[in-house]
N, C-alpha and C. Protein backbone atom coordinates (compact mmCIF):
# COMPACT_ATOMS: atom_id res chain seq x y z
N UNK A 1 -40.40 31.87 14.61
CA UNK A 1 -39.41 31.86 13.54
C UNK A 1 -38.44 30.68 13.70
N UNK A 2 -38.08 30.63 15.06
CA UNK A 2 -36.90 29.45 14.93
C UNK A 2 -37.60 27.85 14.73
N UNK A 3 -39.09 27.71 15.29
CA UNK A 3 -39.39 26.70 15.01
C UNK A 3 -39.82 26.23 13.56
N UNK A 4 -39.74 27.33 12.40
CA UNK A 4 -40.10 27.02 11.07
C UNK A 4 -38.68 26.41 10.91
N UNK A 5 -37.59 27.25 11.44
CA UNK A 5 -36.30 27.00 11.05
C UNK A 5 -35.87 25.82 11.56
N UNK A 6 -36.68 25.38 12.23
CA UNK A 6 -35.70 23.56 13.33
C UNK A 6 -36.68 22.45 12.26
N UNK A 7 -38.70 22.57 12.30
CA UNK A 7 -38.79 22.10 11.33
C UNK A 7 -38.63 22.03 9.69
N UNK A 8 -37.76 22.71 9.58
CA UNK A 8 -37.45 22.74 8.01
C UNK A 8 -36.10 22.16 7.72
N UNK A 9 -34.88 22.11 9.36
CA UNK A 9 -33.79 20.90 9.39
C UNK A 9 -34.12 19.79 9.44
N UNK A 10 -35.32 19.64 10.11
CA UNK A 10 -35.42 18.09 11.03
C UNK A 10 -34.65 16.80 10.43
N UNK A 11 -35.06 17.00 8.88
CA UNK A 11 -34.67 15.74 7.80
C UNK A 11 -33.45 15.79 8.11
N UNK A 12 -32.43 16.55 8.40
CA UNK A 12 -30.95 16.80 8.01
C UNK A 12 -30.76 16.05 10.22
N UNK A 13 -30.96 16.94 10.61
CA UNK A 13 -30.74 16.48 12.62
C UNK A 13 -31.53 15.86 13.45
N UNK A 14 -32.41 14.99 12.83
CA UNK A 14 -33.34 14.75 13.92
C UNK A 14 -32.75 13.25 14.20
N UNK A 15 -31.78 12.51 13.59
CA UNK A 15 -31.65 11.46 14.40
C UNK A 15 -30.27 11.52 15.47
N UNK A 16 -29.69 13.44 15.40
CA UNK A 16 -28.90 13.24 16.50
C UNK A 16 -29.06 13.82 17.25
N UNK A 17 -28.47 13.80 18.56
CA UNK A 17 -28.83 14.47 19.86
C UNK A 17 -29.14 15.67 19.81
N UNK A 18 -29.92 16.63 20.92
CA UNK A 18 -30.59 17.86 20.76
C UNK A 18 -28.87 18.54 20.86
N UNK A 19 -27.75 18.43 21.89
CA UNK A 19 -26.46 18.94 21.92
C UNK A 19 -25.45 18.89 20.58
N UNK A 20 -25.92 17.57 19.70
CA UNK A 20 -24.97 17.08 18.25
C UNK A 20 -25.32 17.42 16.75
N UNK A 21 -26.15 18.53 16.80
CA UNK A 21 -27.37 19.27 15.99
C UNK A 21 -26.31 19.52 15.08
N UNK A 22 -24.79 19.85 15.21
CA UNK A 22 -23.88 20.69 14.61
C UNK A 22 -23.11 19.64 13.66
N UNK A 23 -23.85 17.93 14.08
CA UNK A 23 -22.66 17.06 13.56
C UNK A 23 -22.96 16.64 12.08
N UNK A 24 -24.14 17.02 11.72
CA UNK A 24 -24.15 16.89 10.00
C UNK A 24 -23.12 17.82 9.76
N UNK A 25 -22.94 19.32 9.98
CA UNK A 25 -21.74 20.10 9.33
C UNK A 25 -20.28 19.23 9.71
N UNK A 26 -19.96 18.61 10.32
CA UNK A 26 -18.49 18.10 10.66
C UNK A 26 -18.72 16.66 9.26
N UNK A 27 -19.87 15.87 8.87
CA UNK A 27 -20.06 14.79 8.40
C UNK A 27 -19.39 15.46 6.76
N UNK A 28 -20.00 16.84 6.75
CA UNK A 28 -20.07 17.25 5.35
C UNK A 28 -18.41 17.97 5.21
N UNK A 29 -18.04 18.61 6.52
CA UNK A 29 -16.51 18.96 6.29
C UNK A 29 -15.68 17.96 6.37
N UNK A 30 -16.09 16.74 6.39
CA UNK A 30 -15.04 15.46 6.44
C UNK A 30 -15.05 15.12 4.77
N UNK A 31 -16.04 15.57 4.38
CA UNK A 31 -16.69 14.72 3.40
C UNK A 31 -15.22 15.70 2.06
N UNK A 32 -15.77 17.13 2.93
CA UNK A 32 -15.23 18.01 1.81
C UNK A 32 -13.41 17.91 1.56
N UNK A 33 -13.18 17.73 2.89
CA UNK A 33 -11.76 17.74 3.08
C UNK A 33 -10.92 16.38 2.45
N UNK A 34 -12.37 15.18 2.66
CA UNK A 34 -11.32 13.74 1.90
C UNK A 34 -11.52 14.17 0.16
N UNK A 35 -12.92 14.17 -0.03
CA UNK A 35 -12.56 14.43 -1.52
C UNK A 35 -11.89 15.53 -2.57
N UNK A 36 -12.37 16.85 -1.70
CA UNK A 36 -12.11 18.18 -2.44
C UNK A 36 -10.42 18.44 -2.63
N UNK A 37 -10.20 19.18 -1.08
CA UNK A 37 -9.08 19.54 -0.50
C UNK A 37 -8.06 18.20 -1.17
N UNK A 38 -7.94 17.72 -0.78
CA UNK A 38 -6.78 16.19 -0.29
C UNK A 38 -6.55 16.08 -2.23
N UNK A 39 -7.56 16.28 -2.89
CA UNK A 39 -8.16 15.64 -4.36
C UNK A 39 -6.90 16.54 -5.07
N UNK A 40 -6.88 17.69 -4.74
CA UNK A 40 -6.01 18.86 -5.00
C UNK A 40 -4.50 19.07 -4.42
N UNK A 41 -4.31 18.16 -3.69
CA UNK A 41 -2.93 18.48 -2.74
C UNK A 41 -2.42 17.16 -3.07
N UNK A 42 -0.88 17.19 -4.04
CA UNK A 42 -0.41 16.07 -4.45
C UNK A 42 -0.67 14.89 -4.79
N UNK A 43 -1.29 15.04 -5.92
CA UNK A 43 -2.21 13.79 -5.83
C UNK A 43 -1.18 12.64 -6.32
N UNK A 44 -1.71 11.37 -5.83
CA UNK A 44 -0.74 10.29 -5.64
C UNK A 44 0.44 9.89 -4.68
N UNK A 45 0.57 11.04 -3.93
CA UNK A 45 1.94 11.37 -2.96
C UNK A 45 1.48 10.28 -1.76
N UNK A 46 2.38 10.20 -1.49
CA UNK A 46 2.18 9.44 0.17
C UNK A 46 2.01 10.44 1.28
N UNK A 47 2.18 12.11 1.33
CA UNK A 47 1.65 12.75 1.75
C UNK A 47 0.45 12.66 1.77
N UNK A 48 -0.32 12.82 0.74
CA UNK A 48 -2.03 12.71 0.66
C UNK A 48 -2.03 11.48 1.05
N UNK A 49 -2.09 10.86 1.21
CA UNK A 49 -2.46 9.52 1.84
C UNK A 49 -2.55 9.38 3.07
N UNK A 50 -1.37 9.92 3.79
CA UNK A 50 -0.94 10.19 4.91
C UNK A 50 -1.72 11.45 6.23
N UNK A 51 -2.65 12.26 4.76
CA UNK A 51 -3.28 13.96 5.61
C UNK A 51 -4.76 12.96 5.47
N UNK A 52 -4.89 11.97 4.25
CA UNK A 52 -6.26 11.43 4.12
C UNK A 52 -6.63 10.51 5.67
N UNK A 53 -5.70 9.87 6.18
CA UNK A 53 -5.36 8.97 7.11
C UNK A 53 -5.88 10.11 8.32
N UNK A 54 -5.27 11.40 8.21
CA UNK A 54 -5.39 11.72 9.35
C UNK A 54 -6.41 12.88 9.83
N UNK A 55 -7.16 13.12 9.12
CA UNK A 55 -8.50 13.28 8.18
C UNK A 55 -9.41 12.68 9.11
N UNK A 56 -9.39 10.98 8.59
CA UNK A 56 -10.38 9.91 9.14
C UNK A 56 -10.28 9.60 10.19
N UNK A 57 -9.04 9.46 10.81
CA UNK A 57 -9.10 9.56 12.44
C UNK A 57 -9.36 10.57 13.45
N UNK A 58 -8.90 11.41 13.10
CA UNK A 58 -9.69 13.01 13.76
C UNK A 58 -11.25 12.58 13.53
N UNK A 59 -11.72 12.13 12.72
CA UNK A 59 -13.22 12.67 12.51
C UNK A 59 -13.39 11.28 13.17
N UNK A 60 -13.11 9.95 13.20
CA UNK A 60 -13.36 9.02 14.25
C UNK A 60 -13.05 9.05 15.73
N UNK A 61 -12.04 9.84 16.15
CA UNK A 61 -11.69 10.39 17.64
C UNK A 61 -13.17 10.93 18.01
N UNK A 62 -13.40 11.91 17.19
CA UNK A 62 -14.72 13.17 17.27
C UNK A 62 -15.63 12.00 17.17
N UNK A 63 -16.36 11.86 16.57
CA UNK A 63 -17.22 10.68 16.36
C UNK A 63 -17.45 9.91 17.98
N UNK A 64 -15.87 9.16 18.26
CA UNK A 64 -16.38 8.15 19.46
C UNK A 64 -16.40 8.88 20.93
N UNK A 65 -16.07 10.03 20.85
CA UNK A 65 -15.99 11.00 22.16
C UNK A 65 -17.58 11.82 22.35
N UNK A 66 -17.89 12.35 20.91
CA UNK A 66 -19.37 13.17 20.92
C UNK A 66 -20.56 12.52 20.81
N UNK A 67 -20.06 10.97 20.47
CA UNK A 67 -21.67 10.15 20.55
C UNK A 67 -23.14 10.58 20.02
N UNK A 68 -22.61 11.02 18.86
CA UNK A 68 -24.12 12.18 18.05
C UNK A 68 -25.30 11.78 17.70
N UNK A 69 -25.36 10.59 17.85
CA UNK A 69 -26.70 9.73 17.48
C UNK A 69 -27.77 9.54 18.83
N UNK A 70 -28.99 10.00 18.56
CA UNK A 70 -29.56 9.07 19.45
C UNK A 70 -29.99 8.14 19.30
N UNK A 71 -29.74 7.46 18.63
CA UNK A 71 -29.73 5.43 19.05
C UNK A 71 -28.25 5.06 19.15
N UNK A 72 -27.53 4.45 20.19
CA UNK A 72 -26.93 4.23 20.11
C UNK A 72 -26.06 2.92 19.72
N UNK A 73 -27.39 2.22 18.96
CA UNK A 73 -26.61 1.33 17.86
C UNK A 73 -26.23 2.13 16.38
N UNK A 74 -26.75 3.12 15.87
CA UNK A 74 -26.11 4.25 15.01
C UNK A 74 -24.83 4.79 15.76
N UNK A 75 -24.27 4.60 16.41
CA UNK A 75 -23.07 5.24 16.75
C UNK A 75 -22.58 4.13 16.95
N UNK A 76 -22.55 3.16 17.02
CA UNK A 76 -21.26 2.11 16.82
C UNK A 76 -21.68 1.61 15.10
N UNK A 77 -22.37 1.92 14.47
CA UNK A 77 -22.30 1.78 13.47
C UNK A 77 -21.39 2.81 12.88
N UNK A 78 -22.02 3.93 13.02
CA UNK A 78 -21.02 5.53 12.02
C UNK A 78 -19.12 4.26 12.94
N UNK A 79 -19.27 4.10 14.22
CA UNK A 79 -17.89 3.92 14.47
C UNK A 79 -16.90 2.95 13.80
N UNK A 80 -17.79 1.80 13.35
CA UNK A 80 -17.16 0.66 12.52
C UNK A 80 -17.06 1.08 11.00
N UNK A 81 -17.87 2.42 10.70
CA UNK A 81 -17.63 2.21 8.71
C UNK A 81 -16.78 3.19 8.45
């Protein structure tokens, strides 16, 4: 059963580590939190600007500490964009 279930992710985790399996969900809660959330909370404010800011660095801290890729020219890539 679990191996129908790992090949039926693969497309989604197979280029990150067997430990970083979890980091598409953090890619997609970054994703949700800059556009959704933030989209809805004062828009135009220098607050939102300010939670957007800090948003992208949390998820770049995470990023250069968990090293989720296995190639690790994909991880200094995700680190520079």
């Amino acid at each position: 059963m679990f191996y129908l279930f790992r090949k039926a992710l693969d497309l989604l985790i197979d280029d990150y580590k067997p430990r970083a399996t979890f980091w598409e969900l953090v890619v997609i809660f970054e994703k949700l939190m800059l556009v959704g959330f933030l989209a809805l909370f004062r828009p135009g404010s220098w607050i939102q600007i300010f939670l957007a800011i800090i948003v992208a660095l949390l998820t770049l801290l995470l990023l250069a500490s968990c090293q989720p890729y296995r190639n690790p020219h994909d991880n200094l890539f995700a680190l520079t964009t």
